[in-house]
N, C-alpha and C. Protein backbone atom coordinates (compact mmCIF):
# COMPACT_ATOMS: atom_id res chain seq x y z
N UNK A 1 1.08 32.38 16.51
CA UNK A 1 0.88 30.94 16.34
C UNK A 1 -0.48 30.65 15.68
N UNK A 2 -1.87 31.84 15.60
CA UNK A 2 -2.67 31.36 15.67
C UNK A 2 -3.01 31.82 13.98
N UNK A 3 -1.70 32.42 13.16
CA UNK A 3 -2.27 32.74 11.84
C UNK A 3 -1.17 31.34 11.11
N UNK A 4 0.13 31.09 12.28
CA UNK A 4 0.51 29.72 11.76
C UNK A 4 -0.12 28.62 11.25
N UNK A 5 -1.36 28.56 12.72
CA UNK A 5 -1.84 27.17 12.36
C UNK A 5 -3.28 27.52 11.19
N UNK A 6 -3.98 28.61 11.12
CA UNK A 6 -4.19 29.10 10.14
C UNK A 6 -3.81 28.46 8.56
N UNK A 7 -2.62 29.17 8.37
CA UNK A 7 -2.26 29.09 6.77
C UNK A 7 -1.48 27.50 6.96
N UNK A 8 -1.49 26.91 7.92
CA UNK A 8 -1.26 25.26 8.17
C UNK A 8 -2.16 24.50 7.02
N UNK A 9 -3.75 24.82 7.98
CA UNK A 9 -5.00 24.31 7.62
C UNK A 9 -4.85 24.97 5.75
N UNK A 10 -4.55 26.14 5.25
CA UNK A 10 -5.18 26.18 4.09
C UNK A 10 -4.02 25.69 3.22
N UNK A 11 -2.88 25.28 4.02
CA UNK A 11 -2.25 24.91 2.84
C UNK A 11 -1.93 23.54 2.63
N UNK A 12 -3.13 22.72 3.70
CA UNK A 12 -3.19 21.58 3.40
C UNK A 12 -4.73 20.85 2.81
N UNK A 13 -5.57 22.23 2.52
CA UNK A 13 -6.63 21.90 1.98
C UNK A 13 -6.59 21.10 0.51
N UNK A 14 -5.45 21.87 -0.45
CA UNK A 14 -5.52 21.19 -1.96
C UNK A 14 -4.74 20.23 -1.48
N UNK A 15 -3.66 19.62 -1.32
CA UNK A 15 -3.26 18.39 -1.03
C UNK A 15 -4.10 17.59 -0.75
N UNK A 16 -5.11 17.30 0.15
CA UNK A 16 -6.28 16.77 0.72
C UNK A 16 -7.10 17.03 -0.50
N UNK A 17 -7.55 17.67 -0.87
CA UNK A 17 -8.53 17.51 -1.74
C UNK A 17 -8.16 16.77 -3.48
N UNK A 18 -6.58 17.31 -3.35
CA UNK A 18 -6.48 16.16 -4.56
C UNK A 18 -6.27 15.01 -4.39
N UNK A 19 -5.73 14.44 -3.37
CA UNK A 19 -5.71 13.22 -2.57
C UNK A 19 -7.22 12.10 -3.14
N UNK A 20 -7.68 13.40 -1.87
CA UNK A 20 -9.19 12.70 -1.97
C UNK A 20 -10.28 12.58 -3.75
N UNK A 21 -10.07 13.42 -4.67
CA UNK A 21 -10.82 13.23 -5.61
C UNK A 21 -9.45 12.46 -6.49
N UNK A 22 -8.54 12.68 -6.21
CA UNK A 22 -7.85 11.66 -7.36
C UNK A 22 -7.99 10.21 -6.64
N UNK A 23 -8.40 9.77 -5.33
CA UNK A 23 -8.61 8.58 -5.28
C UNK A 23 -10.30 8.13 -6.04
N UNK A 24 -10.85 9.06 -5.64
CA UNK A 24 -12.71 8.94 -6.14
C UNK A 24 -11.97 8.90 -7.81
N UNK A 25 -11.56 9.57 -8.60
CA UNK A 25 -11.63 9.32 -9.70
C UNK A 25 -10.55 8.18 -10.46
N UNK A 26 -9.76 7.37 -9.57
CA UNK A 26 -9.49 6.43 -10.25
C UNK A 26 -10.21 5.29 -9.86
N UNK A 27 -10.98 5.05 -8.60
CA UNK A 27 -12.02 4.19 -8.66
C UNK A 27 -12.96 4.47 -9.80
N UNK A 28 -13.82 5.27 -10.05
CA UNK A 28 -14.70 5.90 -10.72
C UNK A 28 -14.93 7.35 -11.22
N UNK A 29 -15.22 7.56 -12.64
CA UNK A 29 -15.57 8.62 -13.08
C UNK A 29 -17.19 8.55 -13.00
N UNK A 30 -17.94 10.20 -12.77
CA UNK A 30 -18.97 10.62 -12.77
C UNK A 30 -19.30 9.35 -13.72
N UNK A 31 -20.97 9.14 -13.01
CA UNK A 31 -21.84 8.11 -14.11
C UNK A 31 -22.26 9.22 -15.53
N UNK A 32 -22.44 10.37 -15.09
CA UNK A 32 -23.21 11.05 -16.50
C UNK A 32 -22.07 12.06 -16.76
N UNK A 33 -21.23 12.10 -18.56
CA UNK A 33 -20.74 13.04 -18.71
C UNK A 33 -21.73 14.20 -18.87
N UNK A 34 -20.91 15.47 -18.18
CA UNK A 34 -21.19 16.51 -17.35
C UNK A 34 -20.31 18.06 -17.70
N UNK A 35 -21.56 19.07 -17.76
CA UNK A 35 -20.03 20.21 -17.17
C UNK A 35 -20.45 20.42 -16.15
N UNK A 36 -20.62 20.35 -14.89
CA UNK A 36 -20.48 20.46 -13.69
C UNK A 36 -19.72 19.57 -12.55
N UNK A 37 -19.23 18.42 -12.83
CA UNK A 37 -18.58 17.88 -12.16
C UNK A 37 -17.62 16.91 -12.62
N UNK A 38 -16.27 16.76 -12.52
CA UNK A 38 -15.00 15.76 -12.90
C UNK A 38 -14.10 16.84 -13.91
N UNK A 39 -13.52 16.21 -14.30
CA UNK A 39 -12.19 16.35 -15.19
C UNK A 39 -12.97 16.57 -16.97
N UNK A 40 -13.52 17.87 -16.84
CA UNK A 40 -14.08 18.31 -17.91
C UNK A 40 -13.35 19.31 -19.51
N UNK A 41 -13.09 18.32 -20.15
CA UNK A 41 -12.27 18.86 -21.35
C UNK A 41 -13.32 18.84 -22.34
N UNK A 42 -12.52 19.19 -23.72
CA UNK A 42 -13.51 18.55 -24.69
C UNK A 42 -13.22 17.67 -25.51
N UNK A 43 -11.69 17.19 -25.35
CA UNK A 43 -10.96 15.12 -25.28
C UNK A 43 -12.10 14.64 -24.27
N UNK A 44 -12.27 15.11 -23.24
CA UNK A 44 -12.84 14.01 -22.21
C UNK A 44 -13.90 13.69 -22.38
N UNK A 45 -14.88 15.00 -22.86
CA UNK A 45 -15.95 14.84 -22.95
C UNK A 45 -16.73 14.41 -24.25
N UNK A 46 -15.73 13.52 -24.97
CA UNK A 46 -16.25 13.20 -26.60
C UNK A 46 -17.42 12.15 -26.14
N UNK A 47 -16.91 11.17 -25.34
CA UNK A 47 -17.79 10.05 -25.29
C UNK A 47 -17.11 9.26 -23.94
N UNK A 48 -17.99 8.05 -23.60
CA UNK A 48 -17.99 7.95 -22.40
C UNK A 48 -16.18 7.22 -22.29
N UNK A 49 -15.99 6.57 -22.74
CA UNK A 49 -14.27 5.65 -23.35
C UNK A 49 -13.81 6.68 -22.67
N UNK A 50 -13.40 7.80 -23.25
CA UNK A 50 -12.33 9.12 -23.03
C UNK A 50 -12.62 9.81 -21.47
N UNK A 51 -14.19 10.41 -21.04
CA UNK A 51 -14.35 10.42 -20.29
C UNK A 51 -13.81 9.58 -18.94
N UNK A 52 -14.10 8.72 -19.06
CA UNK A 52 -13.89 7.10 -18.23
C UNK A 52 -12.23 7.35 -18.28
N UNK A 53 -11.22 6.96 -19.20
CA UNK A 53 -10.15 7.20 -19.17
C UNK A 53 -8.83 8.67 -18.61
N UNK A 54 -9.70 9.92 -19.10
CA UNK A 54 -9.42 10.75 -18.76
C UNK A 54 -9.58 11.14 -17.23
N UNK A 55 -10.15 10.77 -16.42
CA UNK A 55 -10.60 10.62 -15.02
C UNK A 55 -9.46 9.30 -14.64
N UNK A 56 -9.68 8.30 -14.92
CA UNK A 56 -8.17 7.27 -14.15
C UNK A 56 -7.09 7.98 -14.47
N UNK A 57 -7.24 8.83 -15.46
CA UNK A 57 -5.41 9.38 -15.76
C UNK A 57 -5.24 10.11 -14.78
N UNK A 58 -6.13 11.62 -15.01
CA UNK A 58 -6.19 12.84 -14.11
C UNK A 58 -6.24 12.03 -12.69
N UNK A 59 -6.78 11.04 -12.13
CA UNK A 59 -6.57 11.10 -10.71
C UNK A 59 -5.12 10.47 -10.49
N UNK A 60 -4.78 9.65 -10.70
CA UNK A 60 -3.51 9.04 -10.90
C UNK A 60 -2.42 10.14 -10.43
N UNK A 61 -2.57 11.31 -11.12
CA UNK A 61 -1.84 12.59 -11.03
C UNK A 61 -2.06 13.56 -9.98
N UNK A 62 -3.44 13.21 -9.63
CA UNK A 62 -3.73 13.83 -8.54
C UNK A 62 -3.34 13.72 -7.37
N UNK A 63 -3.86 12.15 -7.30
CA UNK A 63 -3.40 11.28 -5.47
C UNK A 63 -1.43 11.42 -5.51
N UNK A 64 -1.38 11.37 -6.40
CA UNK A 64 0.27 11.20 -6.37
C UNK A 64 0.79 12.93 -5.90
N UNK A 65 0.37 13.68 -7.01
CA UNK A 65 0.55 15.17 -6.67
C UNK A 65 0.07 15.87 -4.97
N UNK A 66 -1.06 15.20 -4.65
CA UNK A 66 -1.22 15.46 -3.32
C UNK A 66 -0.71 14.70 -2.74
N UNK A 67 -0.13 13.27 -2.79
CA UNK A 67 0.76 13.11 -1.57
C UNK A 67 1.85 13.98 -1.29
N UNK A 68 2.83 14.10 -2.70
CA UNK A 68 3.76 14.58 -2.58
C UNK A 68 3.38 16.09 -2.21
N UNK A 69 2.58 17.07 -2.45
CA UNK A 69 2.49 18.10 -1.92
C UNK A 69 2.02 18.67 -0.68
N UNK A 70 1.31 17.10 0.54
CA UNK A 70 1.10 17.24 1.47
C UNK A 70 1.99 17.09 2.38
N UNK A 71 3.10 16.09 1.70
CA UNK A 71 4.23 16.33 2.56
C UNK A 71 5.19 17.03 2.98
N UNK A 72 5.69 17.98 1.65
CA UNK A 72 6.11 18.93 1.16
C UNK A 72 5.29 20.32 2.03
N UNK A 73 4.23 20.37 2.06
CA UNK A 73 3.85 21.32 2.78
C UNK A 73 3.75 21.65 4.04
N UNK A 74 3.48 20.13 4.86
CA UNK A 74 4.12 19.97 6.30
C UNK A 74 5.25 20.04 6.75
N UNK A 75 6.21 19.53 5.62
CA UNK A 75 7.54 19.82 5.97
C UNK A 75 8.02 21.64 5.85
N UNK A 76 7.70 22.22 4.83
CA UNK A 76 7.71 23.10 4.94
C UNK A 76 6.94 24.48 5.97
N UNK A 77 6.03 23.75 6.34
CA UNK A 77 4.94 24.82 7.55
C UNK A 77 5.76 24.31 8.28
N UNK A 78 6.59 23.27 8.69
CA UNK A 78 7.17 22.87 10.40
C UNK A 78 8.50 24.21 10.24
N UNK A 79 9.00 23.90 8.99
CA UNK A 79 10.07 24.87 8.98
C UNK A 79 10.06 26.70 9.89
N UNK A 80 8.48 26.62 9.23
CA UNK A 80 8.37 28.68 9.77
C UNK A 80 7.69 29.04 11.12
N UNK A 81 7.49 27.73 11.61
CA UNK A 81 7.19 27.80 13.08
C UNK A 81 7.85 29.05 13.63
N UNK A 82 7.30 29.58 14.58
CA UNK A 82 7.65 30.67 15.24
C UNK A 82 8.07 32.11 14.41
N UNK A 83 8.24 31.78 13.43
CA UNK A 83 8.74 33.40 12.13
C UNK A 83 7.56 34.03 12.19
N UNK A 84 7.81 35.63 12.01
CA UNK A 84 7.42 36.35 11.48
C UNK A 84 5.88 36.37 11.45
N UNK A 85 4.82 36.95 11.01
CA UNK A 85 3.53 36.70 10.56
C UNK A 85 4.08 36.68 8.97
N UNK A 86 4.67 37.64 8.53
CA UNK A 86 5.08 38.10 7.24
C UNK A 86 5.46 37.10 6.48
N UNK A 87 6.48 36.63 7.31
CA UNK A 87 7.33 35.26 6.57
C UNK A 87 6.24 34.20 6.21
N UNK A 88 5.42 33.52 7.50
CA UNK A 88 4.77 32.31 7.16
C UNK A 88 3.56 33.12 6.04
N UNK A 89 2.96 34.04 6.08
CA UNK A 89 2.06 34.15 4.73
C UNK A 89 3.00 34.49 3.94
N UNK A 90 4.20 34.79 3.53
CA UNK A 90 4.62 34.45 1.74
C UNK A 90 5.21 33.01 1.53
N UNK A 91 5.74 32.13 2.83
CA UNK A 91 6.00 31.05 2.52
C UNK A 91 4.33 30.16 2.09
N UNK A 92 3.67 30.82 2.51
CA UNK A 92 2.52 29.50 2.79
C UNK A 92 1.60 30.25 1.50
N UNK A 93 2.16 31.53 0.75
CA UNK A 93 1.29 31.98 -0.73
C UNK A 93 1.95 31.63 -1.42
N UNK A 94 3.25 30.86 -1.13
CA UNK A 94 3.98 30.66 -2.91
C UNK A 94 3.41 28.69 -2.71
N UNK A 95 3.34 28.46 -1.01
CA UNK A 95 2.94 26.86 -1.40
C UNK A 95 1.83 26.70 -2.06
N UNK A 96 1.07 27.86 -1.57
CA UNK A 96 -0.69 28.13 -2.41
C UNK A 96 -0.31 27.70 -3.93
N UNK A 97 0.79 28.40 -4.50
CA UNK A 97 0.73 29.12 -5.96
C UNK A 97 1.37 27.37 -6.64
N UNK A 98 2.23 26.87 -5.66
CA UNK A 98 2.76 25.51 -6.37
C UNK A 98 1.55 24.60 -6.59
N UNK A 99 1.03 24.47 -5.35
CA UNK A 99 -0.16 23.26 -5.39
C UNK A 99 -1.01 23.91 -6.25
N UNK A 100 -1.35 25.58 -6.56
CA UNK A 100 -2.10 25.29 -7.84
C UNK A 100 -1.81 25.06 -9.66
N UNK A 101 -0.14 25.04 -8.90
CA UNK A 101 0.48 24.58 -10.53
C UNK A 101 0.26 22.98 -10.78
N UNK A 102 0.38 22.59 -9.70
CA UNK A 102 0.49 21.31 -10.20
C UNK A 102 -0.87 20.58 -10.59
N UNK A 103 -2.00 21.31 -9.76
CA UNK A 103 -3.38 21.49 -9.92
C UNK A 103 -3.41 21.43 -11.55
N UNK A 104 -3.46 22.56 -12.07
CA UNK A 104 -3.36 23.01 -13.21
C UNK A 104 -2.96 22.23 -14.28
N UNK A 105 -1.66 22.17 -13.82
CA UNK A 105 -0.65 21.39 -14.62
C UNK A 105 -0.63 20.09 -15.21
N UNK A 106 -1.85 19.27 -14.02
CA UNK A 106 -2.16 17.76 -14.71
C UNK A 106 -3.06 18.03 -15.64
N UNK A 107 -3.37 19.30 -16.08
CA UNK A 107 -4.43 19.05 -17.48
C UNK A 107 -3.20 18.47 -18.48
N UNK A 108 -2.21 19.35 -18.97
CA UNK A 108 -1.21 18.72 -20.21
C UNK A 108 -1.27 17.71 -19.92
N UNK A 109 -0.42 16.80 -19.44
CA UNK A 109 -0.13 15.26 -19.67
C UNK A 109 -1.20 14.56 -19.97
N UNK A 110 -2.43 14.64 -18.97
CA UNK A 110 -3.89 14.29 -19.55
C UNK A 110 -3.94 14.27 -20.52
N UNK A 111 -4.28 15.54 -21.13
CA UNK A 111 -4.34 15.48 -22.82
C UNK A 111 -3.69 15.36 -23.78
N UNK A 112 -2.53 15.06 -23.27
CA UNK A 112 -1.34 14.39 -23.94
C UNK A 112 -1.65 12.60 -24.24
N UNK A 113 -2.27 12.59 -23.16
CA UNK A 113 -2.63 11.04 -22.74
C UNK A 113 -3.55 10.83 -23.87
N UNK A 114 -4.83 11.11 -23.62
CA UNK A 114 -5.87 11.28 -24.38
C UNK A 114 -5.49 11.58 -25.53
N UNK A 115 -5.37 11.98 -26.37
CA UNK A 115 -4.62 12.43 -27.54
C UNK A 115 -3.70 10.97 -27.89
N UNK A 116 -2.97 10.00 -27.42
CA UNK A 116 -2.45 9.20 -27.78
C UNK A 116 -3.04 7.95 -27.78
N UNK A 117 -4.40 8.49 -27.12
CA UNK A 117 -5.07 7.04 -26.59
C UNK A 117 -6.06 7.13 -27.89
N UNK A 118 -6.74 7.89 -28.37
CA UNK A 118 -7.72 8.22 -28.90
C UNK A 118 -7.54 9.42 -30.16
N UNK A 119 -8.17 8.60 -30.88
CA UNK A 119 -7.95 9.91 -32.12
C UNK A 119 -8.99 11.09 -31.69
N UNK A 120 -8.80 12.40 -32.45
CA UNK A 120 -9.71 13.71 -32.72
C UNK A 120 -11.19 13.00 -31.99
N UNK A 121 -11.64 12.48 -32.85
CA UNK A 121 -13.43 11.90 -32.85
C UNK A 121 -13.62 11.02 -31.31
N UNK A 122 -12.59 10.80 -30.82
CA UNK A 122 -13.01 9.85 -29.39
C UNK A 122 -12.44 8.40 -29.56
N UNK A 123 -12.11 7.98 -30.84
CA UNK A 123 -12.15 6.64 -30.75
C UNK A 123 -10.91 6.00 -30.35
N UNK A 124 -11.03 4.97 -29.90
CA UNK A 124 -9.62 4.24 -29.48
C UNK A 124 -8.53 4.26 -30.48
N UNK A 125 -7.62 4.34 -30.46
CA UNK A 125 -6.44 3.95 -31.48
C UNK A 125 -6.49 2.76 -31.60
C-alpha cells in the first residue's frame, strides 16, 4: 500500500503542476522575456505580443490538460489498489509517459497558434 500511495503522489504531481502554471500563465506571462522561466520558444520569444500570447495559449492547454489528466489518473490509481507492486509501477510509468506527452505535446498547437497569429518577425497579422 505504501509504494501505492507513493506512485499516487507522483502521478499526480504533473497534473497539479500543469493545473497550477497553466492557471499563473493565463492570468499572466513572466514580466521579462526570459530563458529561464515560462513557455520559451523562439515564436514566443520574438517580442513581448507573442510572448504575452504564447503563455495565454500554452496555459489554456495546460489547466485543461491537467484537469483532464488529474482525473484520469485518480481514476486510474483507484483502479490498482491492492495489485501487485509490479502492476501499479507500470500502470503508474505509462501514466508518467502520457502526462508527459501531453506536457510536450502543447508545444505544436502553440506554435501552430503563434504562427497564425503572427508572421516570421513577431508581428500581428
Amino acid at each position: 500500500m505504501n509504494f501505492w500511495v507513493f506512485m499516487l503522489g507522483i502521478n499526480l504531481l504533473m497534473p497539479f503542476t500543469m493545473i497550477g502554471f497553466g492557471k499563473y500563465f493565463l492570468k499572466t506571462a513572466p514580466k521579462e522575456i526570459n530563458a529561464m522561466f515560462g513557455y520559451r520558444t523562439t515564436m514566443s520569444m520574438k517580442n513581448k505580443d507573442t510572448w504575452i500570447f504564447a503563455h495565454h495559449y500554452c496555459g489554456k492547454i495546460w489547466y485543461n490538460c491537467g484537469l483532464v489528466m488529474l482525473l484520469v489518473s485518480i481514476i486510474v490509481m483507484v483502479l490498482v489498489i491492492g495489485k501487485t507492486t509490479d502492476t501499479v509501477g507500470n500502470i503508474g510509468g505509462i501514466l508518467c509517459g502520457f502526462q508527459m506527452i501531453s506536457l510536450i505535446g502543447s508545444i505544436f498547437p502553440t506554435e501552430k497558434a503563434l504562427k497564425k497569429a503572427f508572421d516570421k518577425n513577431g508581428n500581428k497579422r
